[in-house]
PDB file of N, CA and C in Angstrom:
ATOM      1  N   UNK A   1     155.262   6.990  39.870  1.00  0.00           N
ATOM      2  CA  UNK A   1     156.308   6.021  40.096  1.00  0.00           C
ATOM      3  C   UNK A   1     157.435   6.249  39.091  1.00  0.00           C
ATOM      4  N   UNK A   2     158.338   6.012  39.819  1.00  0.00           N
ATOM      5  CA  UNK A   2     159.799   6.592  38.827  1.00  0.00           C
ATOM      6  C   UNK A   2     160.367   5.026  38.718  1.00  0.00           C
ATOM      7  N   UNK A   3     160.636   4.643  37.031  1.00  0.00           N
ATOM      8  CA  UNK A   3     161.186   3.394  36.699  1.00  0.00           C
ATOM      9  C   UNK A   3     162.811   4.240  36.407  1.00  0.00           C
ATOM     10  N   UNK A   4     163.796   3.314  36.652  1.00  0.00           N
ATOM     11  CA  UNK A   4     164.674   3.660  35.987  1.00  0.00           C
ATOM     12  C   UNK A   4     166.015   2.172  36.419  1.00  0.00           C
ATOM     13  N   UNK A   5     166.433   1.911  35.066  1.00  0.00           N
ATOM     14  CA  UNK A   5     167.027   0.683  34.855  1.00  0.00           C
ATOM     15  C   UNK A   5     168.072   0.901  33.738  1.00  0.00           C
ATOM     16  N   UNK A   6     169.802   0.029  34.427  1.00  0.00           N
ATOM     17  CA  UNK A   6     170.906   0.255  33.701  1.00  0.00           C
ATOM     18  C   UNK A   6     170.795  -1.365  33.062  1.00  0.00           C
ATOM     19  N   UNK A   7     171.512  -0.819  31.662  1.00  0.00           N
ATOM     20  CA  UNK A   7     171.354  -2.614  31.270  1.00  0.00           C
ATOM     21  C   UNK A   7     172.996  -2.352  31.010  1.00  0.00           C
ATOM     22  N   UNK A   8     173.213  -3.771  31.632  1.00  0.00           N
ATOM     23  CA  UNK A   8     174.767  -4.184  31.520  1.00  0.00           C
ATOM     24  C   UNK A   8     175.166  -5.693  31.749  1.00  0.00           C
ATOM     25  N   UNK A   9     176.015  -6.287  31.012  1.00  0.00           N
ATOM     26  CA  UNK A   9     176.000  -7.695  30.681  1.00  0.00           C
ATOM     27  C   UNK A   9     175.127  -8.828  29.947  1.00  0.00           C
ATOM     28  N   UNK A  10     174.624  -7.766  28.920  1.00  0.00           N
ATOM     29  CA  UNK A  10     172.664  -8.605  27.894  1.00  0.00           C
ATOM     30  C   UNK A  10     173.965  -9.682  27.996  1.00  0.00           C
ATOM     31  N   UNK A  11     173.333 -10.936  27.975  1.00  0.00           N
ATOM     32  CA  UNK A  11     173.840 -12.158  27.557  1.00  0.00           C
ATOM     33  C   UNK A  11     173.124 -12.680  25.909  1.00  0.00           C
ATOM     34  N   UNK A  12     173.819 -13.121  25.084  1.00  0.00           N
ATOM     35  CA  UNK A  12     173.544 -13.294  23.749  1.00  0.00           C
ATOM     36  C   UNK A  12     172.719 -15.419  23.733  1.00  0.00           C
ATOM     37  N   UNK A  13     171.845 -14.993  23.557  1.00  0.00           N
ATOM     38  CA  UNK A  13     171.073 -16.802  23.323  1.00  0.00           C
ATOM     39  C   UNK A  13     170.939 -16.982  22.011  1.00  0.00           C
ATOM     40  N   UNK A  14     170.236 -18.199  22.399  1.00  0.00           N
ATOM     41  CA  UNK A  14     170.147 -18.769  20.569  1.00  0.00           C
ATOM     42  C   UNK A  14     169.340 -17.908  19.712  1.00  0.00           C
ATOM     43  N   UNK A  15     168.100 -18.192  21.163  1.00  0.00           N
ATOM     44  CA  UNK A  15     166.697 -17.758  20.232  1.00  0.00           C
ATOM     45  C   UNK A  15     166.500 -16.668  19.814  1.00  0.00           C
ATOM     46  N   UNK A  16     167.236 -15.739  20.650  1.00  0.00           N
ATOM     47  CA  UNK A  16     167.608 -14.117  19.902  1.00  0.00           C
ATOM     48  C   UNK A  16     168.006 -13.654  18.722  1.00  0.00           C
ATOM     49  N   UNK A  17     166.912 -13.082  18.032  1.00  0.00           N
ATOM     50  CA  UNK A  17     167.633 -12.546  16.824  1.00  0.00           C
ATOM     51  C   UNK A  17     168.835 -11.494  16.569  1.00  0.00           C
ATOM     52  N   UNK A  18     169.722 -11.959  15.792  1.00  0.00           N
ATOM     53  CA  UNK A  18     171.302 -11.376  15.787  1.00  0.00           C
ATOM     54  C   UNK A  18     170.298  -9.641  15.421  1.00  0.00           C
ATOM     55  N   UNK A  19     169.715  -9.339  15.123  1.00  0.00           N
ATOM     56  CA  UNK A  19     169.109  -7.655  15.247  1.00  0.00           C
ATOM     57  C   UNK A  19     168.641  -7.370  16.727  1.00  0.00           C
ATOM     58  N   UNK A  20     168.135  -8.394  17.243  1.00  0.00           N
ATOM     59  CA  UNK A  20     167.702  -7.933  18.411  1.00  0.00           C
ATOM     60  C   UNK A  20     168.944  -7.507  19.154  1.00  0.00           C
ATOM     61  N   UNK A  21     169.729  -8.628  19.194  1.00  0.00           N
ATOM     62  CA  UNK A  21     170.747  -8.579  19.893  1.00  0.00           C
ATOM     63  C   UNK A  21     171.592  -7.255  19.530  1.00  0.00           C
ATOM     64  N   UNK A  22     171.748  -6.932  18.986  1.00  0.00           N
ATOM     65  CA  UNK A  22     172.714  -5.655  18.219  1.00  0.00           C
ATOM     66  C   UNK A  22     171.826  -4.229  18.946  1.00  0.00           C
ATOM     67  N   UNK A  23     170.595  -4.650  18.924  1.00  0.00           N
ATOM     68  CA  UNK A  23     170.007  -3.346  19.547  1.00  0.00           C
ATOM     69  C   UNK A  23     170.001  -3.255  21.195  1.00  0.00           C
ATOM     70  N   UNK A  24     169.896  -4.165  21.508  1.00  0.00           N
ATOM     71  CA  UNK A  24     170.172  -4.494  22.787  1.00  0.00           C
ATOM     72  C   UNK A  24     171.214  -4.065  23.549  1.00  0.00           C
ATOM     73  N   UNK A  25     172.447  -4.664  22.687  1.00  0.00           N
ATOM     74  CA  UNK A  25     173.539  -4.438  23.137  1.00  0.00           C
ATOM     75  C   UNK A  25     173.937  -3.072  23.283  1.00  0.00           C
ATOM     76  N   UNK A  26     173.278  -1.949  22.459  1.00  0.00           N
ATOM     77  CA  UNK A  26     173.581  -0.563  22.527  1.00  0.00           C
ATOM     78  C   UNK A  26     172.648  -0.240  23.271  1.00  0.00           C
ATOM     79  N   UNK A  27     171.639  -0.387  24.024  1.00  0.00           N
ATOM     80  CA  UNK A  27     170.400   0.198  24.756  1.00  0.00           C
ATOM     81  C   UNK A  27     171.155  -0.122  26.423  1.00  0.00           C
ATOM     82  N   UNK A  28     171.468   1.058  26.728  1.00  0.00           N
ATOM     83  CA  UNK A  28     172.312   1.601  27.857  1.00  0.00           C
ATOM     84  C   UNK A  28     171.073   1.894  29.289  1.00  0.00           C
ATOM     85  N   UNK A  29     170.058   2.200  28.954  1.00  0.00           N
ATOM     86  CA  UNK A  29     169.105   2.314  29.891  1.00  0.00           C
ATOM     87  C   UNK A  29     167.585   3.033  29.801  1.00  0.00           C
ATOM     88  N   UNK A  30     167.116   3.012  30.747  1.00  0.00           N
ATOM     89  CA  UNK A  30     165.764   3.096  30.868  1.00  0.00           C
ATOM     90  C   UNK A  30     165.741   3.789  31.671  1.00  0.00           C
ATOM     91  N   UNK A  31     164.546   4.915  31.432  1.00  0.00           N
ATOM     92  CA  UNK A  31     164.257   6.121  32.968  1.00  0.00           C
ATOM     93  C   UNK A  31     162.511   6.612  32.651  1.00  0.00           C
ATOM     94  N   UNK A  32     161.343   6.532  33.486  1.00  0.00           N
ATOM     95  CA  UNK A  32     160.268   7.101  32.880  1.00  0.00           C
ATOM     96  C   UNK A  32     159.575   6.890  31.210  1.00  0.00           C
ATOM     97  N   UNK A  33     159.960   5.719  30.834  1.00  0.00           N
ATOM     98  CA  UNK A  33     159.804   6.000  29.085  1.00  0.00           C
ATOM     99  C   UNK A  33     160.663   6.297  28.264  1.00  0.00           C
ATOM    100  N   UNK A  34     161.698   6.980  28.943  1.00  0.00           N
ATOM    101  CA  UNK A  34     162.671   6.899  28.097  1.00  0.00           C
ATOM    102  C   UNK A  34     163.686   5.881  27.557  1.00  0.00           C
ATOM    103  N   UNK A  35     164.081   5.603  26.767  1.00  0.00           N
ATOM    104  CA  UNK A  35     164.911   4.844  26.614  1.00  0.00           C
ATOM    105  C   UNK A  35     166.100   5.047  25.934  1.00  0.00           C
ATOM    106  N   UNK A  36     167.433   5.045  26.272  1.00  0.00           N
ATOM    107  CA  UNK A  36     168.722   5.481  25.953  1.00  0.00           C
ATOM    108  C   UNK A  36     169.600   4.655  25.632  1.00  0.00           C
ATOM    109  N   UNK A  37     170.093   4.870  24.193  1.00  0.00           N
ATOM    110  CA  UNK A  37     170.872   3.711  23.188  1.00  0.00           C
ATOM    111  C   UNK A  37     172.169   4.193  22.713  1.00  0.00           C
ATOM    112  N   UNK A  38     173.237   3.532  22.817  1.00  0.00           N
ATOM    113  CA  UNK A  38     174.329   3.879  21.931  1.00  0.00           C
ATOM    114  C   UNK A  38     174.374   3.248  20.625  1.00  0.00           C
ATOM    115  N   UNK A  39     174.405   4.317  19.916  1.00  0.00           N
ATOM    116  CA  UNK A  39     174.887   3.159  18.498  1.00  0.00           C
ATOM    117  C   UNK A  39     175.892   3.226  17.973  1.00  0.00           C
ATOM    118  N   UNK A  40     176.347   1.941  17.670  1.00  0.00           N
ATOM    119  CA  UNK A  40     178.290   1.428  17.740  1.00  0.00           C
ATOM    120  C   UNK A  40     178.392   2.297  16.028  1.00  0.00           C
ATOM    121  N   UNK A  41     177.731   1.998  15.003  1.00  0.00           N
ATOM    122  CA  UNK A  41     177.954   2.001  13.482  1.00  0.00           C
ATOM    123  C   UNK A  41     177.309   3.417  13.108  1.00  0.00           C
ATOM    124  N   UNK A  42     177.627   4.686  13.614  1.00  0.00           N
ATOM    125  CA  UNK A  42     177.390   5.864  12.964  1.00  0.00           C
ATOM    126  C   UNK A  42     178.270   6.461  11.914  1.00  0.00           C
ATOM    127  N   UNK A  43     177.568   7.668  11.031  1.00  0.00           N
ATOM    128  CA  UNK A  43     178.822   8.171  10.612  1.00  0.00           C
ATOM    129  C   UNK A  43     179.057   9.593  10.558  1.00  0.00           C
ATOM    130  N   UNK A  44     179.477  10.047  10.573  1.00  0.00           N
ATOM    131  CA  UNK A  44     179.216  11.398  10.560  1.00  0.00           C
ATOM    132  C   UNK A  44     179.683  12.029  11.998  1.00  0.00           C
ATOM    133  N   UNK A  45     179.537  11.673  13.487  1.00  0.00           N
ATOM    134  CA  UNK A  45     179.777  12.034  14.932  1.00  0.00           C
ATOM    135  C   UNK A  45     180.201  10.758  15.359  1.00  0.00           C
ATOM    136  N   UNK A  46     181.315  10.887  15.977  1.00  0.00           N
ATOM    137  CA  UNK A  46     181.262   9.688  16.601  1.00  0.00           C
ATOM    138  C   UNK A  46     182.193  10.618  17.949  1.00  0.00           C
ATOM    139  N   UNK A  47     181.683  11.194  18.150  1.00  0.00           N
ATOM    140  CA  UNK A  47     182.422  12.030  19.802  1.00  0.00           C
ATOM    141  C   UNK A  47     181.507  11.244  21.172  1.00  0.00           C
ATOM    142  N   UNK A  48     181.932  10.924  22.401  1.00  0.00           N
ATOM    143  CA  UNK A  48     180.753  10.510  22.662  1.00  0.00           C
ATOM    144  C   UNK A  48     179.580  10.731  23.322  1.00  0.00           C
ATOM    145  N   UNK A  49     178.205   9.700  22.713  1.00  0.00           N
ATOM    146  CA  UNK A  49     176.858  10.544  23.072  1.00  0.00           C
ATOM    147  C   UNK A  49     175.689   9.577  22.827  1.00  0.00           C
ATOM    148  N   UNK A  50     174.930   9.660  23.088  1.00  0.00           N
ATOM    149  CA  UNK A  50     174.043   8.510  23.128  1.00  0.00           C
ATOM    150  C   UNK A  50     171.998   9.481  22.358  1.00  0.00           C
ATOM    151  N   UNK A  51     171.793   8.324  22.718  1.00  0.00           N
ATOM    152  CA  UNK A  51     170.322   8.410  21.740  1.00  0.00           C
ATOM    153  C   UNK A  51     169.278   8.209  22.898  1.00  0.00           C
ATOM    154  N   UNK A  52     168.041   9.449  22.934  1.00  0.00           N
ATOM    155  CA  UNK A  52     167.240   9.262  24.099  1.00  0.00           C
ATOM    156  C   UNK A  52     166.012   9.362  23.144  1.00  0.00           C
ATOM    157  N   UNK A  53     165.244   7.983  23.443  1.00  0.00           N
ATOM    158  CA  UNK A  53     163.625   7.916  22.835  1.00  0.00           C
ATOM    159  C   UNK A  53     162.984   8.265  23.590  1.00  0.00           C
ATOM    160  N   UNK A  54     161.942   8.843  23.488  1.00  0.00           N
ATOM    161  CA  UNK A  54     160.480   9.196  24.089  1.00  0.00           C
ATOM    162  C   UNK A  54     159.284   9.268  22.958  1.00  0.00           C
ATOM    163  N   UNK A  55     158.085   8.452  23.042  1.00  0.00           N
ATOM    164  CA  UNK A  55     157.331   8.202  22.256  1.00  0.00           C
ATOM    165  C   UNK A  55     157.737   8.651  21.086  1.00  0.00           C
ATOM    166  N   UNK A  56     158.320   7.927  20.147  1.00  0.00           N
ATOM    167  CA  UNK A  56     158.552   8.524  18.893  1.00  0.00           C
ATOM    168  C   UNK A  56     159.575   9.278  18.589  1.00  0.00           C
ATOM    169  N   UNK A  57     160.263  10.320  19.257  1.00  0.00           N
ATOM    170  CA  UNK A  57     160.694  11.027  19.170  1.00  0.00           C
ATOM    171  C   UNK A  57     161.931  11.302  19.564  1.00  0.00           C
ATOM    172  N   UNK A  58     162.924  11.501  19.155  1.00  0.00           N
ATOM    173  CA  UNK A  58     164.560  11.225  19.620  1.00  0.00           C
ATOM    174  C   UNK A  58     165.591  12.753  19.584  1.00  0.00           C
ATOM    175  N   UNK A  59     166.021  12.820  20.460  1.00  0.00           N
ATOM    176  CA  UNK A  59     167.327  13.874  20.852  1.00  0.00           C
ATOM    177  C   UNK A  59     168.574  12.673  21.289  1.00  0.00           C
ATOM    178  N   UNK A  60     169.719  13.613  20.571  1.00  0.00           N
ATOM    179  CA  UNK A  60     171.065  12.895  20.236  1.00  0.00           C
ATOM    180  C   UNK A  60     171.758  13.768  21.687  1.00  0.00           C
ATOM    181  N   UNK A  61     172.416  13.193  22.686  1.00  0.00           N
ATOM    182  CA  UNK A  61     172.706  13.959  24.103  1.00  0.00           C
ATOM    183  C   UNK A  61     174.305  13.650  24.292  1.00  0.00           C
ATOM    184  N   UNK A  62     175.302  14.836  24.522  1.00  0.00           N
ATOM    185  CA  UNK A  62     176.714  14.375  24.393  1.00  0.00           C
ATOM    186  C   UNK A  62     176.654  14.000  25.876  1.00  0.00           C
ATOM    187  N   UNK A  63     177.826  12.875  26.239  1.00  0.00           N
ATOM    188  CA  UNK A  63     178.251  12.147  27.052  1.00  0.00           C
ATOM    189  C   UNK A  63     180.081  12.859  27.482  1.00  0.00           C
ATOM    190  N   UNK A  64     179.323  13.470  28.864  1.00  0.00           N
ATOM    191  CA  UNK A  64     179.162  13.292  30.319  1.00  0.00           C
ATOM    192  C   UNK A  64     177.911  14.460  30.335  1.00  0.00           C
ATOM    193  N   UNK A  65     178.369  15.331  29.394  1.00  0.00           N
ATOM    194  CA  UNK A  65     177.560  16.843  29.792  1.00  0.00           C
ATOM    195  C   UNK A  65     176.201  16.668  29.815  1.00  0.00           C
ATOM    196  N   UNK A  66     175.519  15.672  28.732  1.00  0.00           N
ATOM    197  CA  UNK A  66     173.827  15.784  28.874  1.00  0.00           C
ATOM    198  C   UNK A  66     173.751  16.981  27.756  1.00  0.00           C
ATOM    199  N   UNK A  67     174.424  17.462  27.213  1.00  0.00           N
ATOM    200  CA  UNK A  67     173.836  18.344  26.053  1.00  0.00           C
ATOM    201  C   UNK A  67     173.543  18.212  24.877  1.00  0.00           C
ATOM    202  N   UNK A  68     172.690  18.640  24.459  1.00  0.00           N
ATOM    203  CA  UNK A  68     171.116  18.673  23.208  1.00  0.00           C
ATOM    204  C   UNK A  68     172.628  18.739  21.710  1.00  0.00           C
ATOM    205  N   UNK A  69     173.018  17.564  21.323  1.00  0.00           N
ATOM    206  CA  UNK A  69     173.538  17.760  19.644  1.00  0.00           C
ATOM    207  C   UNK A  69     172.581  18.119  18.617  1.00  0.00           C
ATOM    208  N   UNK A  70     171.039  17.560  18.892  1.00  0.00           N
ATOM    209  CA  UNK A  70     170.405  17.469  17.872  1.00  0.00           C
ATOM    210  C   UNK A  70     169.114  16.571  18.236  1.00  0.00           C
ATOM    211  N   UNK A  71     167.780  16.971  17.536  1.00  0.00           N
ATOM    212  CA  UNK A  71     167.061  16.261  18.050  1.00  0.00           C
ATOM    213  C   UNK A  71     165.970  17.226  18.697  1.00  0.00           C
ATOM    214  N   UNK A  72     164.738  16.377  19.036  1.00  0.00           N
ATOM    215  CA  UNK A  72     163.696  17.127  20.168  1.00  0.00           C
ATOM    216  C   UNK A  72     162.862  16.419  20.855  1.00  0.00           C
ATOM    217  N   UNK A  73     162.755  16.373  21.966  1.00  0.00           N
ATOM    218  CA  UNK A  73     161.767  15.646  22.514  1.00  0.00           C
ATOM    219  C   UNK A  73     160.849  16.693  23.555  1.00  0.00           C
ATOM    220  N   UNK A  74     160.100  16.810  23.932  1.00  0.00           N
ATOM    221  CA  UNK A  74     159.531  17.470  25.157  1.00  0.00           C
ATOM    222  C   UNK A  74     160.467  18.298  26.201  1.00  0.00           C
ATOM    223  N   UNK A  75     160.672  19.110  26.767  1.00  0.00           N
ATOM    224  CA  UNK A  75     161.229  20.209  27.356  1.00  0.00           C
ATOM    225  C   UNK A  75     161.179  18.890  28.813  1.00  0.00           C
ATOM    226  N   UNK A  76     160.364  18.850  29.322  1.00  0.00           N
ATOM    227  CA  UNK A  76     160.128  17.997  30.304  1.00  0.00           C
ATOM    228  C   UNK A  76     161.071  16.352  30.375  1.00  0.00           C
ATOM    229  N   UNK A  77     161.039  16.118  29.683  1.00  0.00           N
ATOM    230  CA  UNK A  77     161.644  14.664  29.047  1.00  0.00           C
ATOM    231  C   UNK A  77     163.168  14.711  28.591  1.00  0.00           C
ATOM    232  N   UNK A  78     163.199  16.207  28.155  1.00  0.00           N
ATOM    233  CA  UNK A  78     164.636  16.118  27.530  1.00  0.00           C
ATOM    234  C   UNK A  78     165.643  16.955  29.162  1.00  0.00           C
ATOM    235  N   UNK A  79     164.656  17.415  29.796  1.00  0.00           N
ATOM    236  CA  UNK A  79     165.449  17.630  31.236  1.00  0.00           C
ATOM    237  C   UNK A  79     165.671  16.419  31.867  1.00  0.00           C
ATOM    238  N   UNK A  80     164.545  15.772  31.942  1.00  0.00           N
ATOM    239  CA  UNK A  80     164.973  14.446  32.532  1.00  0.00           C
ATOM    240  C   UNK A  80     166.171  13.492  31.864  1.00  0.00           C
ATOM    241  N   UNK A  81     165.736  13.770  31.089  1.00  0.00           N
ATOM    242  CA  UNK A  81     166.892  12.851  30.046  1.00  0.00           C
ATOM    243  C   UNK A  81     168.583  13.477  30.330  1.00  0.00           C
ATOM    244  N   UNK A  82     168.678  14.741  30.121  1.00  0.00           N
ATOM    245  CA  UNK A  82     169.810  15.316  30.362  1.00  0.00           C
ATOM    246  C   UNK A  82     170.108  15.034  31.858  1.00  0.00           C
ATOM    247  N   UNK A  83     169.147  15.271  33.133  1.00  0.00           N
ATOM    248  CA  UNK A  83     169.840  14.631  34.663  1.00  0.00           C
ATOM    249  C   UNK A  83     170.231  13.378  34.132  1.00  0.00           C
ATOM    250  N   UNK A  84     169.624  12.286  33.572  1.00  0.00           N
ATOM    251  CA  UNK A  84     169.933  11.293  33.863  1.00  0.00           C
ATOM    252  C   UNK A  84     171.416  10.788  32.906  1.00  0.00           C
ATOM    253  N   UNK A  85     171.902  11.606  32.005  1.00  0.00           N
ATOM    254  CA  UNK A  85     173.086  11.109  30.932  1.00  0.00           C
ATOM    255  C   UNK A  85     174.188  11.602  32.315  1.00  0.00           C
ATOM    256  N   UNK A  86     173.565  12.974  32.953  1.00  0.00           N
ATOM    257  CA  UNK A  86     175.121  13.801  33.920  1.00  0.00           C
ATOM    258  C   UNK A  86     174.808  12.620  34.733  1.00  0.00           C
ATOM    259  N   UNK A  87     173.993  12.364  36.028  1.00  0.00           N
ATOM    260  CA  UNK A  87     173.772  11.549  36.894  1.00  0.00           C
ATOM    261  C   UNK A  87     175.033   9.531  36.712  1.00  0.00           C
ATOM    262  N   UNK A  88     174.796   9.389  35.372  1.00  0.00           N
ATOM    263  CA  UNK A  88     175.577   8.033  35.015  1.00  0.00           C
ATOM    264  C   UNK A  88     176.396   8.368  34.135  1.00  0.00           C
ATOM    265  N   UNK A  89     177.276   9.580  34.297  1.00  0.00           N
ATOM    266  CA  UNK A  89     178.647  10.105  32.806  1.00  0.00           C
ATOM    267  C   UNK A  89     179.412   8.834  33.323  1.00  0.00           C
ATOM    268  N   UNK A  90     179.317   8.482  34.297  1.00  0.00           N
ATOM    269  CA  UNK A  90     181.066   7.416  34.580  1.00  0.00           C
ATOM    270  C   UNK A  90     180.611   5.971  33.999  1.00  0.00           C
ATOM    271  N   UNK A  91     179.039   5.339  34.516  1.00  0.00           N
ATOM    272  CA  UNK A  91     178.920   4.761  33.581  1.00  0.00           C
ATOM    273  C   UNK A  91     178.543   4.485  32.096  1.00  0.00           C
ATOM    274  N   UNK A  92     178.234   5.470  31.493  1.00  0.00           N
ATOM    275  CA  UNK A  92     177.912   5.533  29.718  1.00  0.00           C
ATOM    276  C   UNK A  92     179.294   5.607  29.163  1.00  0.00           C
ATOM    277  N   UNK A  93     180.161   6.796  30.429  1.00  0.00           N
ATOM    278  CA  UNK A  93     181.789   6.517  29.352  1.00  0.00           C
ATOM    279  C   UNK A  93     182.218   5.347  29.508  1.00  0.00           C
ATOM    280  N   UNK A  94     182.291   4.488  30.554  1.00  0.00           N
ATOM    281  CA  UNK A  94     182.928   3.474  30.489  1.00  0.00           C
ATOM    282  C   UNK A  94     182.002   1.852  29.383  1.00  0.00           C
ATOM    283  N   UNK A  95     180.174   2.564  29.342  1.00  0.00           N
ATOM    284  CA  UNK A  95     179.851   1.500  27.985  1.00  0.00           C
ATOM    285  C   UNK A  95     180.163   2.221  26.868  1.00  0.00           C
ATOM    286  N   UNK A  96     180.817   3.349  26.450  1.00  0.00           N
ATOM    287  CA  UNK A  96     180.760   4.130  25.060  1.00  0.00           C
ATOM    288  C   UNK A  96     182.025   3.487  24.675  1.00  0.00           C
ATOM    289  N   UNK A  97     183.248   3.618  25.685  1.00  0.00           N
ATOM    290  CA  UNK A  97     184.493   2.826  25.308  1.00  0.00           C
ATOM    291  C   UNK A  97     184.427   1.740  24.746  1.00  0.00           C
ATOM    292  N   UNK A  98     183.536   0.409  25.671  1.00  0.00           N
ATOM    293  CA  UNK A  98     183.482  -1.058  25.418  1.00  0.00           C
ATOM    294  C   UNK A  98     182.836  -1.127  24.234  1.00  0.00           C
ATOM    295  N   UNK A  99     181.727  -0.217  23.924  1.00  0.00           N
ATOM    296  CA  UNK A  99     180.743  -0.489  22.691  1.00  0.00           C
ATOM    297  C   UNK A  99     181.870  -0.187  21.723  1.00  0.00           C
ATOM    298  N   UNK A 100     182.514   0.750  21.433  1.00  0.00           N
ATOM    299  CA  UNK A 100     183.276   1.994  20.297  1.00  0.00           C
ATOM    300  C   UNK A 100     184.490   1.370  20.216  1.00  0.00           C
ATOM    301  N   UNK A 101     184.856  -0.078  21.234  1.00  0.00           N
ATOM    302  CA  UNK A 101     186.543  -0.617  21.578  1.00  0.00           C
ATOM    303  C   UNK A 101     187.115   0.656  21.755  1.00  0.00           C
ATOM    304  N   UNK A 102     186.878   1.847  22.451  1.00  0.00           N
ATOM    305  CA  UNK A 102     187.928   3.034  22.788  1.00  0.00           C
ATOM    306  C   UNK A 102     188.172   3.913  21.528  1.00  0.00           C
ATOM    307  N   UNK A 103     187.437   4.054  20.743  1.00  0.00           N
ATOM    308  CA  UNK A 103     187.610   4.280  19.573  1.00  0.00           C
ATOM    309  C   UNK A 103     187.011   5.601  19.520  1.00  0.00           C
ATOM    310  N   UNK A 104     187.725   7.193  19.275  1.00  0.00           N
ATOM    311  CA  UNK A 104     186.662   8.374  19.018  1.00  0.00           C
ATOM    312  C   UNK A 104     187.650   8.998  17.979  1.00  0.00           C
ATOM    313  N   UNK A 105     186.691   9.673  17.119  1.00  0.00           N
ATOM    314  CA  UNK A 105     186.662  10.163  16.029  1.00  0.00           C
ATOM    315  C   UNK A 105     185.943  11.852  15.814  1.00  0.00           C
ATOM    316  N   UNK A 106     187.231  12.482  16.131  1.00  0.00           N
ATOM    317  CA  UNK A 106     186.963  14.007  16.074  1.00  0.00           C
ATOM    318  C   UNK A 106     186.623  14.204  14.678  1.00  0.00           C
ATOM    319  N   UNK A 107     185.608  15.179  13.982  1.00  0.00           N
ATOM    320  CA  UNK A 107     185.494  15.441  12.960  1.00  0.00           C
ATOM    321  C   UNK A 107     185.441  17.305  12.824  1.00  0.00           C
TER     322      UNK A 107
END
């Protein structure tokens, strides 16, 4: 069975912790176990690109292309991971903007 889920519009509550919420708000989606996060407060790259977990283990993937910056996960996982960054480039650029306020930083 293939899971796969876009998160868009988290709504912020009380009972939520302001950490939860912050992680939340960058966690862009779900595919098989994976789970794929932007994070707003990096330093060092800020071109854009997102963060793919798989048990433990994390590869940094540029946004639209799906290509490997850094990182390792499974050959298997990190293919999947790469269809799925090309498959939604229109939507991750358009949450990388809202997360980043439009903000990129060539280094």
């Amino acid at each position: 069975m293939h899971e796969e889920i876009l998160f868009d519009n988290l709504e912020f509550k009380e009972w939520v912790s302001i950490f939860d919420y912050v992680y939340q708000r960058g966690r862009v989606g779900y595919k098989n176990g994976i789970t794929f996060v932007i994070h707003t407060k990096e330093r060092g790259h800020n071109l854009p690109h997102l963060h793919a977990r798989y048990q433990g283990k994390e590869v940094v993937l540029e946004i639209p292309s799906g290509k490997v910056i850094e990182g390792n996960i499974s050959r298997r996982k990190l293919s999947e991971a790469s269809e799925w960054v090309v498959a939604n480039a229109d939507y991750l650029e358009a949450k990388w903007d809202k997360l980043v306020e439009g903000i990129v930083l060539y280094a």
